[in-house]
C-alpha atoms as a PDB file:
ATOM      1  CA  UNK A   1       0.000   0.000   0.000  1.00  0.00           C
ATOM      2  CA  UNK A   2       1.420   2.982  -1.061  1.00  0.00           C
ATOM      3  CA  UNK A   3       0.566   6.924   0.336  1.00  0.00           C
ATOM      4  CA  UNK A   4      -1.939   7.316  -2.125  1.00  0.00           C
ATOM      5  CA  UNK A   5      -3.793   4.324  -1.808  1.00  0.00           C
ATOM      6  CA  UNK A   6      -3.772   4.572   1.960  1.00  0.00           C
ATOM      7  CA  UNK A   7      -5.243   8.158   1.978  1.00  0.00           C
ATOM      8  CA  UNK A   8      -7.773   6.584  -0.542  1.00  0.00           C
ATOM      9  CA  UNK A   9      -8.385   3.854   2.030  1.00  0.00           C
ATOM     10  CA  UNK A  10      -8.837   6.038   5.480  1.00  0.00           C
ATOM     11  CA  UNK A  11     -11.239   8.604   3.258  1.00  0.00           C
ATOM     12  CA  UNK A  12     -13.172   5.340   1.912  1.00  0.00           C
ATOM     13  CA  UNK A  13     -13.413   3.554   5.554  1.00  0.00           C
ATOM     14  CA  UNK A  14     -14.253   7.191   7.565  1.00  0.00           C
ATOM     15  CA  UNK A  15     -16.686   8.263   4.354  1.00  0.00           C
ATOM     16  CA  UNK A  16     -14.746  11.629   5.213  1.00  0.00           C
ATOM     17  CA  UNK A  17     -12.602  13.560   3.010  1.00  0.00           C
ATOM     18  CA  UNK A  18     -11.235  15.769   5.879  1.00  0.00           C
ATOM     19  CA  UNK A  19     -12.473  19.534   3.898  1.00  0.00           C
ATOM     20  CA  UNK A  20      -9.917  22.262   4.888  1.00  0.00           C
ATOM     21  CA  UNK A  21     -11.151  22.932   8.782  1.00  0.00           C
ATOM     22  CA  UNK A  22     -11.204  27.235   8.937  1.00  0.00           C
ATOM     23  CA  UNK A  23     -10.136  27.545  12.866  1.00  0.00           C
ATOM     24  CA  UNK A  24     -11.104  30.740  15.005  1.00  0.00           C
ATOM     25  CA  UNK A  25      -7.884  32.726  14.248  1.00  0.00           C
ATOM     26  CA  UNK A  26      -8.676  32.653  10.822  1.00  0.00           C
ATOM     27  CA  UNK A  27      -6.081  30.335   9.769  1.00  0.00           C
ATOM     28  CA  UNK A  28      -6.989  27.111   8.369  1.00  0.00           C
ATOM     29  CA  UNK A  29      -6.066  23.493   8.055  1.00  0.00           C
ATOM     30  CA  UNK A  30      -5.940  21.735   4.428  1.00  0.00           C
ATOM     31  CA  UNK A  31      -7.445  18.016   4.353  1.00  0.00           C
ATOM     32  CA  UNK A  32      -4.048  17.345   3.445  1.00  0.00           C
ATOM     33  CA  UNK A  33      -2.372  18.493   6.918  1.00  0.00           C
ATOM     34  CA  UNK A  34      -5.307  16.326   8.762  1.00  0.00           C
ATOM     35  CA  UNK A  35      -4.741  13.122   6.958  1.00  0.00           C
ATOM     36  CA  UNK A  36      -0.752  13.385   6.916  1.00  0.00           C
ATOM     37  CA  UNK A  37      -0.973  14.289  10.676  1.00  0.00           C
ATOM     38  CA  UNK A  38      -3.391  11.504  11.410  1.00  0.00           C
ATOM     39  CA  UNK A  39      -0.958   8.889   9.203  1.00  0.00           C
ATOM     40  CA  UNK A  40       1.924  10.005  11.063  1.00  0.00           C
ATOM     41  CA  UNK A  41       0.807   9.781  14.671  1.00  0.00           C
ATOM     42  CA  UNK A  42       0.006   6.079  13.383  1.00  0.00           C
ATOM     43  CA  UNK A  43       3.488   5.265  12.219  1.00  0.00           C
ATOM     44  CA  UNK A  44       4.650   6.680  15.189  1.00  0.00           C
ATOM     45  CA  UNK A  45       2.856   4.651  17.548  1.00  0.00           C
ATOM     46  CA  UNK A  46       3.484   1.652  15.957  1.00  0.00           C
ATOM     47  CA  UNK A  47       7.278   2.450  15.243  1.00  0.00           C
ATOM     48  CA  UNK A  48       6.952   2.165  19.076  1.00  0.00           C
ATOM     49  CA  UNK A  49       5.040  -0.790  19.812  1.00  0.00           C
ATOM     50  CA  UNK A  50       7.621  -3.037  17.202  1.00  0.00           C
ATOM     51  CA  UNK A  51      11.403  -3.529  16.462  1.00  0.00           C
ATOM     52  CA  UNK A  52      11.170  -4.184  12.979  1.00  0.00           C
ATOM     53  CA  UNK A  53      14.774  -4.232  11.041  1.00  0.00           C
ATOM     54  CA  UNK A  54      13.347  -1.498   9.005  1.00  0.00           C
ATOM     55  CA  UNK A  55      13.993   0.775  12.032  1.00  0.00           C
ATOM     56  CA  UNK A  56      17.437  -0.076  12.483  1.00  0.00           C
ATOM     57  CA  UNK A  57      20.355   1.879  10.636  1.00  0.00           C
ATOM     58  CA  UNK A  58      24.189   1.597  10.616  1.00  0.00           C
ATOM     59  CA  UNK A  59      26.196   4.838  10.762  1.00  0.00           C
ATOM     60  CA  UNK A  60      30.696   4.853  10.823  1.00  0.00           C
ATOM     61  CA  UNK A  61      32.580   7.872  12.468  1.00  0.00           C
ATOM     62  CA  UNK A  62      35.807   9.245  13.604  1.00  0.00           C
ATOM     63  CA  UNK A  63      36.562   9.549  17.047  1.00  0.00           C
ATOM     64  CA  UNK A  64      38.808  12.536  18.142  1.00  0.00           C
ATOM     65  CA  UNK A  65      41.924  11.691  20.118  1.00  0.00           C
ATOM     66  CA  UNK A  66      41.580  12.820  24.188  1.00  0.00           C
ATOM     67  CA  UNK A  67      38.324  13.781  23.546  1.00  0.00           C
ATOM     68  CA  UNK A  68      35.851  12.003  25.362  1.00  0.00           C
ATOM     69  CA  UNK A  69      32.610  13.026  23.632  1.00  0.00           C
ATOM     70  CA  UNK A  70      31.003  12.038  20.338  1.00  0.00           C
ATOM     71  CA  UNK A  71      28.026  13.610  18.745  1.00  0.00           C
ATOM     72  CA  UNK A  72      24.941  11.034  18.441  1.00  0.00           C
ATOM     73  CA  UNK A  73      23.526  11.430  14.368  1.00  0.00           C
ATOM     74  CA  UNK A  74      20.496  13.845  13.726  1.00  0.00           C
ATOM     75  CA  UNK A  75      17.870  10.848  13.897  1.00  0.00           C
ATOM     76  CA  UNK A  76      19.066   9.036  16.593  1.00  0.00           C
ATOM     77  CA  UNK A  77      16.494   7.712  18.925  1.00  0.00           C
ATOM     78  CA  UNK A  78      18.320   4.625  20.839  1.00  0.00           C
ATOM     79  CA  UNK A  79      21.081   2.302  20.933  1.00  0.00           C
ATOM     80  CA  UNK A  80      21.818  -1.535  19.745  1.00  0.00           C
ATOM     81  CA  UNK A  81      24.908  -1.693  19.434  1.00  0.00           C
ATOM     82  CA  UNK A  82      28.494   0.711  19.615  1.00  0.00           C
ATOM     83  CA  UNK A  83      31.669  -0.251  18.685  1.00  0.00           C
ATOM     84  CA  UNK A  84      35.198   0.920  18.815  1.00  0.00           C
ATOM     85  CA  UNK A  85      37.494  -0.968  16.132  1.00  0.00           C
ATOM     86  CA  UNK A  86      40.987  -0.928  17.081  1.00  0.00           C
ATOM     87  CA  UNK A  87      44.197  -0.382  14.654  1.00  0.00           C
ATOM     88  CA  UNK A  88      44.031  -4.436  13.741  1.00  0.00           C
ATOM     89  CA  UNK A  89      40.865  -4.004  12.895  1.00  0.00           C
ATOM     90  CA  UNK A  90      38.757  -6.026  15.502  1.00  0.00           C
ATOM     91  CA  UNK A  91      35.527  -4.730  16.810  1.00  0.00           C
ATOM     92  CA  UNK A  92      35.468  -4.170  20.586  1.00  0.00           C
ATOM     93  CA  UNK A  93      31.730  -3.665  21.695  1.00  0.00           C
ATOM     94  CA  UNK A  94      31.410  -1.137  23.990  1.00  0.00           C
ATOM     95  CA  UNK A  95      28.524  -1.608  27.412  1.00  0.00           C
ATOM     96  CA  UNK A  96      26.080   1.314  27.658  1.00  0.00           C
ATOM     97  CA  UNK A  97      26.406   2.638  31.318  1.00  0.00           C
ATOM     98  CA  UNK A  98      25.545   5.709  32.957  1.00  0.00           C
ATOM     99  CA  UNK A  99      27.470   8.723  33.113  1.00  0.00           C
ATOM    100  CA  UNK A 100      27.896   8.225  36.889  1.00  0.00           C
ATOM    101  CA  UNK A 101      29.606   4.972  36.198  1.00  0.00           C
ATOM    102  CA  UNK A 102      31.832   6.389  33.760  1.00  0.00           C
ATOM    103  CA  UNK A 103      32.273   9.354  35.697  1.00  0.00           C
ATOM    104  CA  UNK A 104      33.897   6.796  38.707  1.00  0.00           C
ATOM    105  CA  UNK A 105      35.518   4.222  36.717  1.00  0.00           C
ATOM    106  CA  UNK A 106      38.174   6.813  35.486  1.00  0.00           C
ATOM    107  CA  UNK A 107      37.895   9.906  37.800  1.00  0.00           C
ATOM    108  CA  UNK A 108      41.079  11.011  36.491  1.00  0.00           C
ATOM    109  CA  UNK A 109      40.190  13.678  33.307  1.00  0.00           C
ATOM    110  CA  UNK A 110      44.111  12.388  32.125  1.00  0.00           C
ATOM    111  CA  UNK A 111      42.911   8.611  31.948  1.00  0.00           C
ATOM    112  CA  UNK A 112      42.862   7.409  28.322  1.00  0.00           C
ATOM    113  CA  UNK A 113      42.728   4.532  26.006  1.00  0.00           C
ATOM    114  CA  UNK A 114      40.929   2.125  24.143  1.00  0.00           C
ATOM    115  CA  UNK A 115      37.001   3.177  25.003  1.00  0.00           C
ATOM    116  CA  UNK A 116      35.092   0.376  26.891  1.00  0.00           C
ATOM    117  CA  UNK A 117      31.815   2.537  28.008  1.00  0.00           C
ATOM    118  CA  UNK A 118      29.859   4.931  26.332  1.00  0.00           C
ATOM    119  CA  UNK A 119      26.659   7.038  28.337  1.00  0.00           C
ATOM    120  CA  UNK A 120      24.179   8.896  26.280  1.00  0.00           C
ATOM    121  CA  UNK A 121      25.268  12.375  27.748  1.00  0.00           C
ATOM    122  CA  UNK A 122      22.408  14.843  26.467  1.00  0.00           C
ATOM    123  CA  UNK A 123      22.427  17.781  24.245  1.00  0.00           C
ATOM    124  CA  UNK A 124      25.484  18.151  21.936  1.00  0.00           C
ATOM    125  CA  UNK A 125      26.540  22.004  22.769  1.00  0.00           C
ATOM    126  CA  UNK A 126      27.764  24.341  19.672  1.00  0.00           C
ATOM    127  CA  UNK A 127      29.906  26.871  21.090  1.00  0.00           C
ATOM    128  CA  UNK A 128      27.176  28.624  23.553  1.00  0.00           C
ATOM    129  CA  UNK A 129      24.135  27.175  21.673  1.00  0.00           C
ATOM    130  CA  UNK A 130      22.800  23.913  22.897  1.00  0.00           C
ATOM    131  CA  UNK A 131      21.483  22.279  19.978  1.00  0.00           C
ATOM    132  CA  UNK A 132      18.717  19.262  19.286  1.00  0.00           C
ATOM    133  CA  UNK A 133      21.263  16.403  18.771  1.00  0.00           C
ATOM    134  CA  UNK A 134      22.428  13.834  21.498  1.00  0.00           C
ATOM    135  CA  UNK A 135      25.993  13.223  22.143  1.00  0.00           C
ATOM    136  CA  UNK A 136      27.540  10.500  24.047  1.00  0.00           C
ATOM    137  CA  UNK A 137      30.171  10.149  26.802  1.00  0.00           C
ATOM    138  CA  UNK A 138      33.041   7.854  26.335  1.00  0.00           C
ATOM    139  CA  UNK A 139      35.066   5.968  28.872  1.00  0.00           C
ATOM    140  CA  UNK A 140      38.025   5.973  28.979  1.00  0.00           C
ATOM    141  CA  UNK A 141      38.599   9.265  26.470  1.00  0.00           C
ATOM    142  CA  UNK A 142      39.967   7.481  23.270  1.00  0.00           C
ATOM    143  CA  UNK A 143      43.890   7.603  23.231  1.00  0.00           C
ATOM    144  CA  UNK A 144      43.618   7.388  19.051  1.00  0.00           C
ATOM    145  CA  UNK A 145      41.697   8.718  16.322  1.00  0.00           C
ATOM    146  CA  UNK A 146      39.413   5.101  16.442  1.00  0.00           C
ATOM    147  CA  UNK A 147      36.959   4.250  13.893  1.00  0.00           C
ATOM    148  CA  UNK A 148      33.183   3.462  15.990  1.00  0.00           C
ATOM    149  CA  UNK A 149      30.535   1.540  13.966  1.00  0.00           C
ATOM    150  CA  UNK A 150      26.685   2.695  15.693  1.00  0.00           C
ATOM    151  CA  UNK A 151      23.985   0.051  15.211  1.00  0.00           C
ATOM    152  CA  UNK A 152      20.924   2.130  16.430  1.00  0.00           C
ATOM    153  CA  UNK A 153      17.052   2.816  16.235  1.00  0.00           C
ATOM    154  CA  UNK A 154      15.100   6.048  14.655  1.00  0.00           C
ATOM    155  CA  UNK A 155      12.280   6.514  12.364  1.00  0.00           C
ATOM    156  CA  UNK A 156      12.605   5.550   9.030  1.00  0.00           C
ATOM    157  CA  UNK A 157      10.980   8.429   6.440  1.00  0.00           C
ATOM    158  CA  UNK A 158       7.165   8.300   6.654  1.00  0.00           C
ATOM    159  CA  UNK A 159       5.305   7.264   3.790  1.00  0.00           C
ATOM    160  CA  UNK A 160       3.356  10.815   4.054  1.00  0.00           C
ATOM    161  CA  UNK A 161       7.019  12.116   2.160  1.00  0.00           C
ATOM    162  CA  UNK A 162       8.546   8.857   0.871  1.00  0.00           C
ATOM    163  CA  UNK A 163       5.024   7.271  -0.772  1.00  0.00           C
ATOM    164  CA  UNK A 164       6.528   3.818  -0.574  1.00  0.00           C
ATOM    165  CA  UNK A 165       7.436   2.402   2.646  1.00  0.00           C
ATOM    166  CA  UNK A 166       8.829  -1.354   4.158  1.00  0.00           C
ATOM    167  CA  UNK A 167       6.093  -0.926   6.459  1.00  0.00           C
ATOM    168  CA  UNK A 168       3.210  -0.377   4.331  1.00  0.00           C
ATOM    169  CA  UNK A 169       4.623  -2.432   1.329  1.00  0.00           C
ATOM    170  CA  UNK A 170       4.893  -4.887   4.151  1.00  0.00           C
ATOM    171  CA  UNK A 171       2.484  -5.062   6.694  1.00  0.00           C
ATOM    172  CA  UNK A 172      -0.354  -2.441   5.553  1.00  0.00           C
ATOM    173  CA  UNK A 173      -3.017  -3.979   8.003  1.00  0.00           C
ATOM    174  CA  UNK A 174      -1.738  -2.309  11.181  1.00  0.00           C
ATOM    175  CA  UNK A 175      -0.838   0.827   9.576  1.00  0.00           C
ATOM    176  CA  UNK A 176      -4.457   1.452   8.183  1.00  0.00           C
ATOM    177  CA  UNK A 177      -6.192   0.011  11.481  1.00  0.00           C
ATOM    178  CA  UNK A 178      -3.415   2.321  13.228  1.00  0.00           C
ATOM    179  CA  UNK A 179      -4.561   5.221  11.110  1.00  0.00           C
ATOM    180  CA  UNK A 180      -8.239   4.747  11.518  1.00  0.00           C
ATOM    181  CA  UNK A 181      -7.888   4.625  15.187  1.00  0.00           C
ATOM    182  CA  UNK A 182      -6.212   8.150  14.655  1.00  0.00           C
ATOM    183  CA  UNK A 183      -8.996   9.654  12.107  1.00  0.00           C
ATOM    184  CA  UNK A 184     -11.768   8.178  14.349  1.00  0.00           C
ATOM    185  CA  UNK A 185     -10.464   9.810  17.580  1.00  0.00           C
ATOM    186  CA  UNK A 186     -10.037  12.769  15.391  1.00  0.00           C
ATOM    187  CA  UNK A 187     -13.285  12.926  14.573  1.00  0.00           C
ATOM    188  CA  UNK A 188     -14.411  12.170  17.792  1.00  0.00           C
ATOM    189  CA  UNK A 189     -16.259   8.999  16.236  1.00  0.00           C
ATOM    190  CA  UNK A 190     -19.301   6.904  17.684  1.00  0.00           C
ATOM    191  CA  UNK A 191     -17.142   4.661  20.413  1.00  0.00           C
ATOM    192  CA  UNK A 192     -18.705   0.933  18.734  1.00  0.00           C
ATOM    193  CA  UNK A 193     -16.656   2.208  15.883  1.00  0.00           C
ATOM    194  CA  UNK A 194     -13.568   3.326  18.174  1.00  0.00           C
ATOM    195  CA  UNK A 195     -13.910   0.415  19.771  1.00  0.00           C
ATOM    196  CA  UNK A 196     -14.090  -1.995  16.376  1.00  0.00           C
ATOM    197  CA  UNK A 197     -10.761  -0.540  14.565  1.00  0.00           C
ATOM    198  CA  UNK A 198      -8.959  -0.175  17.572  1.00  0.00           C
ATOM    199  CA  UNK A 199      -9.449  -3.752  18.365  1.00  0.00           C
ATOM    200  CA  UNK A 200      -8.932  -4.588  14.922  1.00  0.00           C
ATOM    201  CA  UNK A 201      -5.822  -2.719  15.046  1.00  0.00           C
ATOM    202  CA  UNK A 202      -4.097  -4.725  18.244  1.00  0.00           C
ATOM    203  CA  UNK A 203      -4.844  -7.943  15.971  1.00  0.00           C
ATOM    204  CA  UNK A 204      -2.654  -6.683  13.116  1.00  0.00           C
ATOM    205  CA  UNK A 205      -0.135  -5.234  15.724  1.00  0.00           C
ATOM    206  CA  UNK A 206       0.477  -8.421  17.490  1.00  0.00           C
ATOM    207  CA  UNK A 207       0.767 -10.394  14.120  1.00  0.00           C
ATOM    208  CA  UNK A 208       3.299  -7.796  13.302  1.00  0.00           C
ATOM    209  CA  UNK A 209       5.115  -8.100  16.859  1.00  0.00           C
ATOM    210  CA  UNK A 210       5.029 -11.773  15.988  1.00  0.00           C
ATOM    211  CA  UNK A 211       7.566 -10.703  13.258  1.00  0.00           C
ATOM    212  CA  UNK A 212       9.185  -8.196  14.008  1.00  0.00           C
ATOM    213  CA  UNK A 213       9.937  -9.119  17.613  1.00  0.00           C
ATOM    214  CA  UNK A 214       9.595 -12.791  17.494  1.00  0.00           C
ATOM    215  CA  UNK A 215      10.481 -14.274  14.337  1.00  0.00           C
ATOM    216  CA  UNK A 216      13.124 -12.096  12.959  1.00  0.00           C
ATOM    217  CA  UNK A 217      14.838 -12.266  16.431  1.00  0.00           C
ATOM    218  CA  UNK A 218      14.625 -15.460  17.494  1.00  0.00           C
ATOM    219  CA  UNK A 219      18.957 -16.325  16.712  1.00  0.00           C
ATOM    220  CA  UNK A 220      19.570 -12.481  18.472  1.00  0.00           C
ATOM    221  CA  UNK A 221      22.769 -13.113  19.958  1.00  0.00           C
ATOM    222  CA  UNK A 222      22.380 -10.119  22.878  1.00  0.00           C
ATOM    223  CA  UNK A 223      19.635 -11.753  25.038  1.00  0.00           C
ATOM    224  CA  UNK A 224      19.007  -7.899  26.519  1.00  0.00           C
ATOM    225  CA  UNK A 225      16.723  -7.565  24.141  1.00  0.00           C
ATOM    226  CA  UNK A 226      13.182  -7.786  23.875  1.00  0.00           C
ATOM    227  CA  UNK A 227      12.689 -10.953  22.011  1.00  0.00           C
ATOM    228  CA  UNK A 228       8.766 -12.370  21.882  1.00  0.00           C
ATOM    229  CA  UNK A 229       8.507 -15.873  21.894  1.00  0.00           C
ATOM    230  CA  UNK A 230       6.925 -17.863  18.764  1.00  0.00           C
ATOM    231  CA  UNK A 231       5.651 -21.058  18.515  1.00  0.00           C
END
């Protein structure tokens, strides 16, 4: 299902076709804006209900030598996996701990070395700005310009600005039902229909759970992670 055939769907299933709402200020809202909005608040939600590979991306970088911080990319949302790969080449995982931890394990700002921790330390600071991306904290502070690999989750592109998607190319049941529940809330629908699509919706989400967080993770080799049984 691509974007147009889903906006086709959710105007067919609501019989609405979301006319441009004129709001008290005078401004008003296209039918466009409302659908998008309502399609988005879906993917969203279900983006965070399942791990499906789709949401996972890969990104290389540079460390900087004695410097203990790296910034986190623009669409980072969590962590999988962070690795430092030493001048043979080897990958050396890194744990995720706190900054507290890091903070103690090497109290002295001198201490340096190949980086075993990393702590998501908050917002990556631009000279006296304090800007919207993440940065981490690395311990100990890397004694060599290192190579890190980041295995890590964010939201892919929505199908609102991409049109084609994994997700509804995919698995196009939960992201209509997902949708509807957003149009029908929107609308502030009769609850017997709130009720129907939102319980057709968890059916489609846990077959899709079943996937993404059962089937396609069933040989994971970190156990830490959520990983939904199948039989």
């Amino acid at each position: 299902m691509n974007y147009a055939e889903l906006v086709s769907a959710i105007q067919s299933y609501t019989e609405n076709q979301f006319p441009t709402t004129f709001l008290a200020d005078g401004t008003s809202v296209s039918s466009t804006t409302q659908i998008n909005q309502l399609i988005e608040q879906a993917e969203q939600r279900i983006y965070n209900s399942v791990q499906f590979p789709s949401l996972r991306k890969n990104q290389t970088g540079t460390l900087s030598t004695a410097t203990p911080y790296l910034s986190a990319p623009n669409d980072f949302l969590a962590s999988y996996s962070f690795a430092v790969v030493d001048a043979t080449g080897r990958y050396n995982y890194m744990l995720n701990k706190d900054v507290n931890f890091i903070r103690e394990a090497y109290p002295n700002p001198a201490s340096s070395g190949l980086p075993k921790f990393y702590a998501l330390f908050g917002p990556t600071v631009s000279g006296s700005v304090i800007t919207n991306e993440l940065s981490f904290l690395l311990g100990p502070k890397p004694d060599a310009a290192y190579t890190v690999e980041l295995h890590y989750y964010y939201y892919p592109e929505s199908i609102v600005t991409a049109s084609t998607t994994w997700l509804g190319d995919n698995f196009d049941t939960v992201l209509l039902y997902g949708c509807l529940v957003e149009a029908y809330t929107y609308m502030k629908g009769e609850q017997d229909l709130v009720a129907l699509y939102d319980g057709k919706y968890k059916e489609a989400l846990a077959l899709a759970k079943r996937l993404g967080d059962g089937l396609e993770r069933q040989d994971a080799y970190r156990s830490g992670q959520y990983r939904q049984a199948v039989t």
